[in-house]
Protein backbone atom coordinates (compact mmCIF):
# COMPACT_ATOMS: atom_id res chain seq x y z
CA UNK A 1 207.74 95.73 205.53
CA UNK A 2 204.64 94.49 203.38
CA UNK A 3 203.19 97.84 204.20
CA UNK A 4 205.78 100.07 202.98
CA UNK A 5 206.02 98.01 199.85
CA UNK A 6 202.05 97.90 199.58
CA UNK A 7 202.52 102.05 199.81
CA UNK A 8 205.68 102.34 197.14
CA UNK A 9 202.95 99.93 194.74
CA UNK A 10 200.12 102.38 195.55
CA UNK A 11 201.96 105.28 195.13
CA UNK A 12 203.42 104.38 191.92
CA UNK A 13 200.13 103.52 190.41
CA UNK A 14 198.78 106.88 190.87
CA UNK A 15 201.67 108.19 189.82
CA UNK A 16 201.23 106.50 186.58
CA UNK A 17 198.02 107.39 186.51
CA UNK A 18 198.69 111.40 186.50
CA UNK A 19 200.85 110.68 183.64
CA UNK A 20 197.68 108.58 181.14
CA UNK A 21 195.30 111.88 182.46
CA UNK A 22 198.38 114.44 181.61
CA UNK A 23 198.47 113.25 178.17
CA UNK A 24 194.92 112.80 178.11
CA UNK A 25 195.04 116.89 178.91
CA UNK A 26 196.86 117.67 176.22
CA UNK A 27 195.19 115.22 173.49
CA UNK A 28 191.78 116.72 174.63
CA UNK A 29 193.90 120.64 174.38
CA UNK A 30 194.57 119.52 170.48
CA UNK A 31 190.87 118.63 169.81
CA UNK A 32 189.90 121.43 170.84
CA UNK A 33 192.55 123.29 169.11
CA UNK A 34 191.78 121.80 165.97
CA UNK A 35 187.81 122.28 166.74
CA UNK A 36 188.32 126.04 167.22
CA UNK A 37 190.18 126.51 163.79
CA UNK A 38 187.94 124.50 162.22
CA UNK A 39 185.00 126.48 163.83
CA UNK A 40 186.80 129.61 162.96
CA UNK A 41 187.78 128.91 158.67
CA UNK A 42 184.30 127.69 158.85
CA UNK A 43 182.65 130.86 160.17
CA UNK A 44 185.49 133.96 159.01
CA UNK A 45 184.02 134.69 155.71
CA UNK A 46 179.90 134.71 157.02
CA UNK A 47 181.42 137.20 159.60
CA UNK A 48 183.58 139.30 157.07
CA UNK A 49 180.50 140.02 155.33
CA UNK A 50 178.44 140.58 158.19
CA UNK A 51 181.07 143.33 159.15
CA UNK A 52 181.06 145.10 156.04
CA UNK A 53 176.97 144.84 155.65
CA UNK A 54 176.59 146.17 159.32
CA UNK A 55 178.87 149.19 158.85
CA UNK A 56 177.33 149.85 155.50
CA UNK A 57 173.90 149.72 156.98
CA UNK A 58 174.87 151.95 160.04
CA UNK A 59 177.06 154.09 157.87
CA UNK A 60 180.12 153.97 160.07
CA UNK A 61 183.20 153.11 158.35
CA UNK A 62 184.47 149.65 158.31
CA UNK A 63 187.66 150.42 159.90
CA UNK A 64 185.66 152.18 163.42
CA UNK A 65 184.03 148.72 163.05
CA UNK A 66 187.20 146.47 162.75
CA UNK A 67 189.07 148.37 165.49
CA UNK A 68 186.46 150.09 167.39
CA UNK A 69 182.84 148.52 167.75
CA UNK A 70 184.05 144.99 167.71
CA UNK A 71 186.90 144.82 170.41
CA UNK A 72 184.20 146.90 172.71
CA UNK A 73 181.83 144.39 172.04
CA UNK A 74 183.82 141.68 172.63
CA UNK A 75 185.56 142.84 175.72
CA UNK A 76 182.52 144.42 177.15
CA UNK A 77 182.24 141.48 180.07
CA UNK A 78 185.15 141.86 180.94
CA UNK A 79 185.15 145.71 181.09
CA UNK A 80 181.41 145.35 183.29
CA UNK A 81 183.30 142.74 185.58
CA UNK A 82 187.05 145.74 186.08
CA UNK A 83 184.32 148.22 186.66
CA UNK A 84 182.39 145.93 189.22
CA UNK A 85 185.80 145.20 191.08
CA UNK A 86 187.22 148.52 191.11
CA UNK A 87 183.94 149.71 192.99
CA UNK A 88 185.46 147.72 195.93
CA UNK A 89 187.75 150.80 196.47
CA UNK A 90 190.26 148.22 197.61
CA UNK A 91 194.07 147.84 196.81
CA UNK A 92 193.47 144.04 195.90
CA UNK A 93 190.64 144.37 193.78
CA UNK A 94 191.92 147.22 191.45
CA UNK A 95 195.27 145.03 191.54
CA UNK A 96 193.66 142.10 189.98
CA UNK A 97 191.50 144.06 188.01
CA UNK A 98 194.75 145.61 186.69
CA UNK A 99 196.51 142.56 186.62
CA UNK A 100 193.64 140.73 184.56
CA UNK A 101 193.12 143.48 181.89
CA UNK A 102 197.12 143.43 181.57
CA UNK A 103 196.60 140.05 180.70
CA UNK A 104 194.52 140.21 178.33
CA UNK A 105 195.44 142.83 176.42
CA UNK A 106 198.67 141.08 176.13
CA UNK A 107 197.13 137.82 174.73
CA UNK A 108 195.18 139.55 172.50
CA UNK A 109 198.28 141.59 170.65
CA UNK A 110 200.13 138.30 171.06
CA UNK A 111 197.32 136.05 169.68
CA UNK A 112 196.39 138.79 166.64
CA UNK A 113 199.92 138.98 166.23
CA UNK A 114 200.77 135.44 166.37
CA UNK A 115 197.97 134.59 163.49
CA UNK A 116 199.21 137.26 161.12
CA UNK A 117 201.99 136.39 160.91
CA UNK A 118 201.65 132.39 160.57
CA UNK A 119 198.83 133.78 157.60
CA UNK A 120 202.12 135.74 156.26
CA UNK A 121 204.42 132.72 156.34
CA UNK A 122 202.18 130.27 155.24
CA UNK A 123 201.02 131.93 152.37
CA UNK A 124 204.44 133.38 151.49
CA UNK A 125 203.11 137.08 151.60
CA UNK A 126 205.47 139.71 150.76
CA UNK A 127 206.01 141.78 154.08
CA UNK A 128 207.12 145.07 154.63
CA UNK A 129 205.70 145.98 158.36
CA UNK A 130 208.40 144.62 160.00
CA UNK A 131 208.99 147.72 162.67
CA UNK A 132 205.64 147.84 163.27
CA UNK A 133 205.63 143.89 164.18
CA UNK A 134 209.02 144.82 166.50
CA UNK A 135 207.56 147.98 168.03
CA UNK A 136 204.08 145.40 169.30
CA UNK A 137 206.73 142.73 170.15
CA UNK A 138 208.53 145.03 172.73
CA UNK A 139 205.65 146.63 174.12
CA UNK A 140 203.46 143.22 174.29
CA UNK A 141 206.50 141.68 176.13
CA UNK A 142 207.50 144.51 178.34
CA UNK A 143 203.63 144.95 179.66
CA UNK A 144 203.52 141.33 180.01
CA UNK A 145 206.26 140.83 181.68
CA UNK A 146 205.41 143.39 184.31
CA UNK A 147 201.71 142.10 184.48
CA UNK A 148 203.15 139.13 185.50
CA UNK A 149 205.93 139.48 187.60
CA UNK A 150 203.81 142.09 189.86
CA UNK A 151 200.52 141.01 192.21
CA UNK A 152 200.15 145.14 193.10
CA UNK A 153 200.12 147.62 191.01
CA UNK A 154 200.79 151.75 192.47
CA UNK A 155 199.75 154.32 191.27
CA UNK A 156 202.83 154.68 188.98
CA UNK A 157 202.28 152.01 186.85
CA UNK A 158 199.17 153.26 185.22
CA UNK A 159 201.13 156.19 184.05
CA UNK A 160 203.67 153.86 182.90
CA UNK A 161 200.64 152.03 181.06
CA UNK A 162 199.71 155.39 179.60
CA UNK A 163 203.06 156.19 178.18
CA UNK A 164 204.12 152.72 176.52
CA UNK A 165 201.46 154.23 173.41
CA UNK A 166 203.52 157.27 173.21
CA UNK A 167 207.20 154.83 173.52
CA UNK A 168 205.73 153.04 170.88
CA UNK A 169 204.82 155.69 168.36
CA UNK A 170 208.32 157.18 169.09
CA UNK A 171 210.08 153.84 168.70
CA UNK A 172 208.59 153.09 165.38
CA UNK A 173 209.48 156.51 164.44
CA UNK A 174 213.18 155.81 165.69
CA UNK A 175 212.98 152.36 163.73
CA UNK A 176 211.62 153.86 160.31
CA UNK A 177 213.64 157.17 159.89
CA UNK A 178 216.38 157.03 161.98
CA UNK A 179 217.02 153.43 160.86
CA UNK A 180 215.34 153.01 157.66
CA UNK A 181 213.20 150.18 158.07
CA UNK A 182 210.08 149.43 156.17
């Protein structure tokens, strides 16, 4: 009897204890929240201007730099690491692979998405791209939620991946003639 209770004591204890280190998780997840805002306010503008002196310098236009030379240089590990895997010739590596760049591409959209529009809100921007911001919604949502309700990906899906661009350039057009939004 004194050992059952001694094990009920003991187990409650560490139960107690995964609760303190739970909500030590997320106290340390808002630090460093806060510490990559902060980081970020504090470093946007040196890298705005960095942007526009590199593309003046290399005469390539800032947009190609915005939306082309940056995300390649930012995603270039992980494009090295797909390439890597997908060598393996194997179902389960080009799987993940697939599965991994679905992923990010959706938190990127979502993240880039997510930030312009709390930028639009908080600052009480006028706003007139709302079928655009629905057309990235459905498409971020329906690639996500295949990314992550599948573990293998067949052949299929890649051409499925290939046509959500043209869905989405047809949908907007569906959403800003046929409907009339701005």
């Amino acid at each position: 009897m004194e050992e059952e209770v001694h094990g009920m004591v003991t187990q409650t204890k560490g139960e107690s204890g995964g609760a303190n280190k739970s909500w030590l998780n997320y106290i340390k997840a808002g630090f460093l929240l806060l510490l990559g805002t902060t980081i970020t306010i504090l470093l946007g503008n040196p890298l705005i201007e960095t942007v526009e002196e590199f593309s003046a310098s290399a005469n390539i236009s800032s947009f190609n730099v915005l939306y082309v030379v940056i995300p390649l240089a930012l995603n270039y590990r992980q494009a090295v690491a797909a390439i890597t895997a997908a060598r393996q010739k194997t179902r389960r590596a080009i799987s993940l692979t697939l599965s991994e760049i679905y992923g990010a591409v959706f938190m990127n959209n979502m993240m880039g998405l997510l930030v312009l529009l709390a930028v639009v809100y908080i600052r009480d921007l006028s706003w007139d791209a709302s079928a655009e911001v629905v057309v990235v919604l459905i498409i971020c949502t329906v690639a996500g939620i295949f990314a992550s309700a599948c573990t293998k990906f067949p052949v299929w899906t890649s051409l499925l991946a290939c046509l959500l661009y043209p869905i989405s350039l047809l949908l907007l057009y569906v959403l800003t003639t046929v409907f009339g939004w701005a």
